[in-house]
Protein backbone atom coordinates (compact mmCIF):
# COMPACT_ATOMS: atom_id res chain seq x y z
CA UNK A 1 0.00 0.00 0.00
CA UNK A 2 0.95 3.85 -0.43
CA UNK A 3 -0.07 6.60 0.11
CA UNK A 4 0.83 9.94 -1.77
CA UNK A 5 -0.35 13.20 -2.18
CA UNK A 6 -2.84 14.18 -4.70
CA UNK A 7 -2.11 17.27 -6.49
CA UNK A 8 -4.64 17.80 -9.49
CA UNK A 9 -7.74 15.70 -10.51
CA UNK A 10 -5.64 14.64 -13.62
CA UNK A 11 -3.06 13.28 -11.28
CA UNK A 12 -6.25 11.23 -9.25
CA UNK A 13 -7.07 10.10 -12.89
CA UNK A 14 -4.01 9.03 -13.91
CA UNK A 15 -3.63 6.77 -10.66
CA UNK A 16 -7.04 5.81 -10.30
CA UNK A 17 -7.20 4.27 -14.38
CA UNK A 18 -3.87 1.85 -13.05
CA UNK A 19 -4.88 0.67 -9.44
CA UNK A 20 -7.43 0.59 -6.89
CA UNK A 21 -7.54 3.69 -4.91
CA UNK A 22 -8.85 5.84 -2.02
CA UNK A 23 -9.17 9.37 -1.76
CA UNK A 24 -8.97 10.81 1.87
CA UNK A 25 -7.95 13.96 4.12
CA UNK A 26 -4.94 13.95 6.43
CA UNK A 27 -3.64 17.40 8.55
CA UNK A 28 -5.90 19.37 5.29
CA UNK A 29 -4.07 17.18 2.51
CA UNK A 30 -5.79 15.13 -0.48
CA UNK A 31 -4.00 12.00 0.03
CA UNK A 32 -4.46 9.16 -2.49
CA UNK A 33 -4.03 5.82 -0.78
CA UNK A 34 -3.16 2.88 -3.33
CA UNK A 35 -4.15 -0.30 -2.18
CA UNK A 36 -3.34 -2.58 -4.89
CA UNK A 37 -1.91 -1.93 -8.79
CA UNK A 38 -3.27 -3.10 -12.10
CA UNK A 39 0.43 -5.73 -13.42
CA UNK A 40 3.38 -3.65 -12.98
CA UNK A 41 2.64 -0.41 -14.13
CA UNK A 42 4.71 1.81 -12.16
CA UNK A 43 3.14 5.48 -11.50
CA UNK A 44 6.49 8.87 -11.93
CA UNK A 45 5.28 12.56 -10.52
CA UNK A 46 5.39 14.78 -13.11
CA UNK A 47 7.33 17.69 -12.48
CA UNK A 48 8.14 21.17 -15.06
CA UNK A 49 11.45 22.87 -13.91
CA UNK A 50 11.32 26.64 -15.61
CA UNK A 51 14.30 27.90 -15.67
CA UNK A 52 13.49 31.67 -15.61
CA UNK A 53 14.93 33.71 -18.61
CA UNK A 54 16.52 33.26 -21.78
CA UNK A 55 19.91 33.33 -22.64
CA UNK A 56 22.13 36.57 -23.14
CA UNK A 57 21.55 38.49 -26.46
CA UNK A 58 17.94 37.56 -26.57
CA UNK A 59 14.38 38.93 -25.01
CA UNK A 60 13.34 38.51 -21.56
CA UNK A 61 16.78 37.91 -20.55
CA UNK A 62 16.86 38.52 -16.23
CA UNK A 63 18.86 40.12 -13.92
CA UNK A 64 22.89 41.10 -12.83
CA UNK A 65 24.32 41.69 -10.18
CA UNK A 66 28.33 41.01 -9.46
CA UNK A 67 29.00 40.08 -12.11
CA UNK A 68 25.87 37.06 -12.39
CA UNK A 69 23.57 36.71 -15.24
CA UNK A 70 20.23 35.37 -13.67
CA UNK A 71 19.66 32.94 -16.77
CA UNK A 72 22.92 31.54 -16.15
CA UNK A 73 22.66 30.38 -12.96
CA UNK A 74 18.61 29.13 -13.35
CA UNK A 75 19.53 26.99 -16.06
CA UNK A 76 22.35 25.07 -14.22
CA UNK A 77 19.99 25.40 -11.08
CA UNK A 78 17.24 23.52 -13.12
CA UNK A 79 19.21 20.97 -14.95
CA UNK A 80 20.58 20.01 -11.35
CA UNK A 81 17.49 19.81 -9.97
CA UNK A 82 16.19 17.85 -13.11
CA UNK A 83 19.09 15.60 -12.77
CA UNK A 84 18.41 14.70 -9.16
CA UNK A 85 14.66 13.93 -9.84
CA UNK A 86 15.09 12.07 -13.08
CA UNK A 87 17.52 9.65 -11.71
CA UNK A 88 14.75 8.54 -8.79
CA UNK A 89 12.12 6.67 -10.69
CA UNK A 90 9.20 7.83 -8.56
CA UNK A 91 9.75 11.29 -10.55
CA UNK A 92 9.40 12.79 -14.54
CA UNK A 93 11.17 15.92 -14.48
CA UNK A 94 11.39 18.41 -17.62
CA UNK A 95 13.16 21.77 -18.43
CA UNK A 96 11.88 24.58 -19.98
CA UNK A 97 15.87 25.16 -21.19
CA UNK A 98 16.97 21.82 -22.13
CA UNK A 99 20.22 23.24 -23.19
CA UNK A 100 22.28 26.42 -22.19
CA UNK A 101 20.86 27.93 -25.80
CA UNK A 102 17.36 27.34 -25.53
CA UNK A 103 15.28 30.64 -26.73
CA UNK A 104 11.44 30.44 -25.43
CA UNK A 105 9.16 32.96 -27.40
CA UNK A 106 9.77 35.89 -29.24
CA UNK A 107 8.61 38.43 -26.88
CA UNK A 108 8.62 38.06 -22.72
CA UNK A 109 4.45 37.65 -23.09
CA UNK A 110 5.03 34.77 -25.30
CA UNK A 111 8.20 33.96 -23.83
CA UNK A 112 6.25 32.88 -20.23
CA UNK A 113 3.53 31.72 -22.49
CA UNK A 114 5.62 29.26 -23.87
CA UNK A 115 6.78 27.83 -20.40
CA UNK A 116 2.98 27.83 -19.26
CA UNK A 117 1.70 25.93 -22.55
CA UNK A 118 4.62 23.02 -22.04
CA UNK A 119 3.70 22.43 -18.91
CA UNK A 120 0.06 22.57 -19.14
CA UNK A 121 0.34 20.13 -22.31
CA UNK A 122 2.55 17.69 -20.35
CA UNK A 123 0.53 17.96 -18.18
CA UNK A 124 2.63 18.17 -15.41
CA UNK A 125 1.56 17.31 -11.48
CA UNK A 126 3.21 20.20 -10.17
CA UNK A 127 5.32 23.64 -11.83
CA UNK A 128 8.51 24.74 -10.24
CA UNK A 129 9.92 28.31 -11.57
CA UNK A 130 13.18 29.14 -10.69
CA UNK A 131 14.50 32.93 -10.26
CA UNK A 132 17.08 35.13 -8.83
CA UNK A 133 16.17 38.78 -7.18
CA UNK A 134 18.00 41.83 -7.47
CA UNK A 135 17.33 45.26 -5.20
CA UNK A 136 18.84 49.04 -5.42
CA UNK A 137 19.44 48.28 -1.68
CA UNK A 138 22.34 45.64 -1.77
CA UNK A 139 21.87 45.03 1.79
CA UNK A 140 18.55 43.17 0.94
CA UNK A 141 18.91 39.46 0.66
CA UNK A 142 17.50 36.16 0.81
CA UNK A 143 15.12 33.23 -0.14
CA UNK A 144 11.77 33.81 -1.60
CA UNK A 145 9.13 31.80 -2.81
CA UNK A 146 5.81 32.87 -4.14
CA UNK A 147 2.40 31.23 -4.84
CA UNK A 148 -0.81 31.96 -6.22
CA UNK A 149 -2.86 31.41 -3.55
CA UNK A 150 -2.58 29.89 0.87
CA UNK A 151 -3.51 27.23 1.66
CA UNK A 152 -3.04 25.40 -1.01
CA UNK A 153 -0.82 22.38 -2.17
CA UNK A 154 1.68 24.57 -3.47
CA UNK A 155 1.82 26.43 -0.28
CA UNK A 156 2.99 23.21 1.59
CA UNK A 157 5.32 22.01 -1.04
CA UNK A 158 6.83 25.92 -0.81
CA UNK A 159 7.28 25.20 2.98
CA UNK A 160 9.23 22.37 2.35
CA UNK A 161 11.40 23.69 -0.17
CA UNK A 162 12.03 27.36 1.82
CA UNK A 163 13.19 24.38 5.06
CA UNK A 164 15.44 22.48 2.37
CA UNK A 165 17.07 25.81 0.39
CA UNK A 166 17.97 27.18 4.06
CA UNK A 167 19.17 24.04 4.95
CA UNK A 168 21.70 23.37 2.61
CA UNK A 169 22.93 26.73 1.38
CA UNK A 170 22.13 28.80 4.42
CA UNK A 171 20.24 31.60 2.89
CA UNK A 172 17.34 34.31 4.67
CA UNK A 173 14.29 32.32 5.06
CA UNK A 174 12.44 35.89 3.50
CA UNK A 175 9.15 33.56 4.01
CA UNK A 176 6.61 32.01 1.14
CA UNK A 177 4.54 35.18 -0.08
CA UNK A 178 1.11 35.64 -2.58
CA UNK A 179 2.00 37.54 -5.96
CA UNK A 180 -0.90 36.22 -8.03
CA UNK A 181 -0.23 38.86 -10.79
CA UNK A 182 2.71 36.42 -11.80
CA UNK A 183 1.58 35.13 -15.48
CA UNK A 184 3.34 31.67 -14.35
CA UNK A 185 1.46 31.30 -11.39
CA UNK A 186 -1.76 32.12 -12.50
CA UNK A 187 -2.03 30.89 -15.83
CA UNK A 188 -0.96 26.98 -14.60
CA UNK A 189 -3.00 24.09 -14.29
CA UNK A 190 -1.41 22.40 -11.21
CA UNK A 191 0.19 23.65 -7.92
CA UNK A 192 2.86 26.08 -9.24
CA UNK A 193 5.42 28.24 -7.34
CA UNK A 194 8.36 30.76 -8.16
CA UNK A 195 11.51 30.86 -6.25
CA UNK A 196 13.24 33.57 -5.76
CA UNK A 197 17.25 31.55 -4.69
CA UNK A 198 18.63 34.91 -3.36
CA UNK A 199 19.60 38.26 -4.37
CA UNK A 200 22.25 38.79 -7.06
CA UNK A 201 22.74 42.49 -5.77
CA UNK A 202 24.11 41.27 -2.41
CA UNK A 203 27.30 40.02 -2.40
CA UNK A 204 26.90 37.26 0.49
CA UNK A 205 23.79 35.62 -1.77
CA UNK A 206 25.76 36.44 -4.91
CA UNK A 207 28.79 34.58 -3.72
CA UNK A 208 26.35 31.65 -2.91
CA UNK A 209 24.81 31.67 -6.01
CA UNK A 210 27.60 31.53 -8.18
CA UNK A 211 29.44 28.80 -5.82
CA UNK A 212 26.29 26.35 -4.36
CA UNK A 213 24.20 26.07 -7.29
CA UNK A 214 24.40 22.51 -6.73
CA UNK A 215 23.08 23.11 -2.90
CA UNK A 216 20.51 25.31 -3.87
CA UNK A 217 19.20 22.25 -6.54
CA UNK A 218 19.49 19.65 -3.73
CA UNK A 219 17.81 21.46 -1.32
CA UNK A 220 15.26 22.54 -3.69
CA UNK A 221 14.93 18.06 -4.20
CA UNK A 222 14.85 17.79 -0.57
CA UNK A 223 11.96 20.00 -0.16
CA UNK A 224 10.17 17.69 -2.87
CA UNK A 225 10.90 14.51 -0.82
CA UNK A 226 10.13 15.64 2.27
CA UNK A 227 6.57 16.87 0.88
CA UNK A 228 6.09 13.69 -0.23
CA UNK A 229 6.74 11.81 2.55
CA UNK A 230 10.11 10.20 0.98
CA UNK A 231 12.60 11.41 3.33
């Protein structure tokens, strides 16, 4: 038997059409408890990594600060990340960047329309968005991550991430936050978030985001297994 979290109604489908399932409530969570599978058929969480930006030279490139391109370090943040999840067989991650050239859109509308349509297409179980913050204040730092809407899957899943990120890397826990203006967040089918790693206009966060881009992935993948129940 296991029991899992149940993100979407097309993720209840998708289990409930390969085993014989139960739908209940635990601590305000939709929990899907599988009691037996149809054969061997094996069930992978879907998860979209968007790596925010496009490369340098091209529209809705992001932002710099000592001497950091934003797209830079999301991409290798994301393919980490993607990496870690793809080589656990419980989880289907994808990149919005496959590779370092990638160009999504021709605009910045369609360029985050792109991101939303690939993921909504997948359709992925849940939509990770991966940023880095800048401020005319370079005192200003630390870890952001922002949702749609409280109380909501995404909310928990943010909790767990904000716990892992601080964890590993030892960024400002700056708290989970509502921006539901964010074309990502509202214009996704499944529990979506944006994280905001740190800010490239302070050099402490700077100097961890150009040297624990690997820690910021992992605890990014810890977050994810912890809201799951895996670790």
């Amino acid at each position: 038997m296991y029991i899992i979290a149940c993100p979407t109604l097309e993720f209840y489908m998708n289990v409930s059409s390969i085993g014989l399932v139960y739908v209940t409530t635990l601590l305000g969570w939709n929990m899907i408890i599988i009691v037996k599978w149809k054969g061997s058929v094996s069930l992978a969480i879907k998860i979209f990594i968007d790596q925010g930006h496009n490369p340098t030279g091209y529209h809705n490139t992001g932002a710099t600060g000592n001497g950091l391109l934003e797209q830079d370090i999301t991409y290798q943040v994301g393919v980490y990340l993607a990496n870690l999840l793809n080589n656990d067989p419980r989880f289907d991650a994808r990149l919005s960047r496959p590779t370092p050239t990638t160009v999504l859109g021709t605009t910045n509308a369609t360029s985050l329309a792109e991101r939303v349509r690939m993921a909504n297409e997948w359709p992925a179980d849940y939509f990770i968005s991966i940023h880095c913050n800048s401020n005319p204040n370079p005192s200003i730092n630390g870890t952001e991550i922002y949702l749609y809407q409280f109380n909501t899957q995404a909310q928990w899943l943010a909790q767990r991430i904000m716990t892992g990120i601080v964890e590993m890397v030892g960024t400002k826990n700056n708290g989970i936050r509502l921006n539901p203006s964010l074309y990502v967040l509202r214009r996704t089918n499944m529990p979506s978030l944006l994280i905001e790693l740190g800010y490239l206009t302070n050099s402490s966060d700077a100097q961890k985001l150009r040297d624990d881009q690997y820690q910021f992935a992992y605890g990014i993948y810890l977050g994810i297994m912890r809201y799951f129940g895996f670790a």
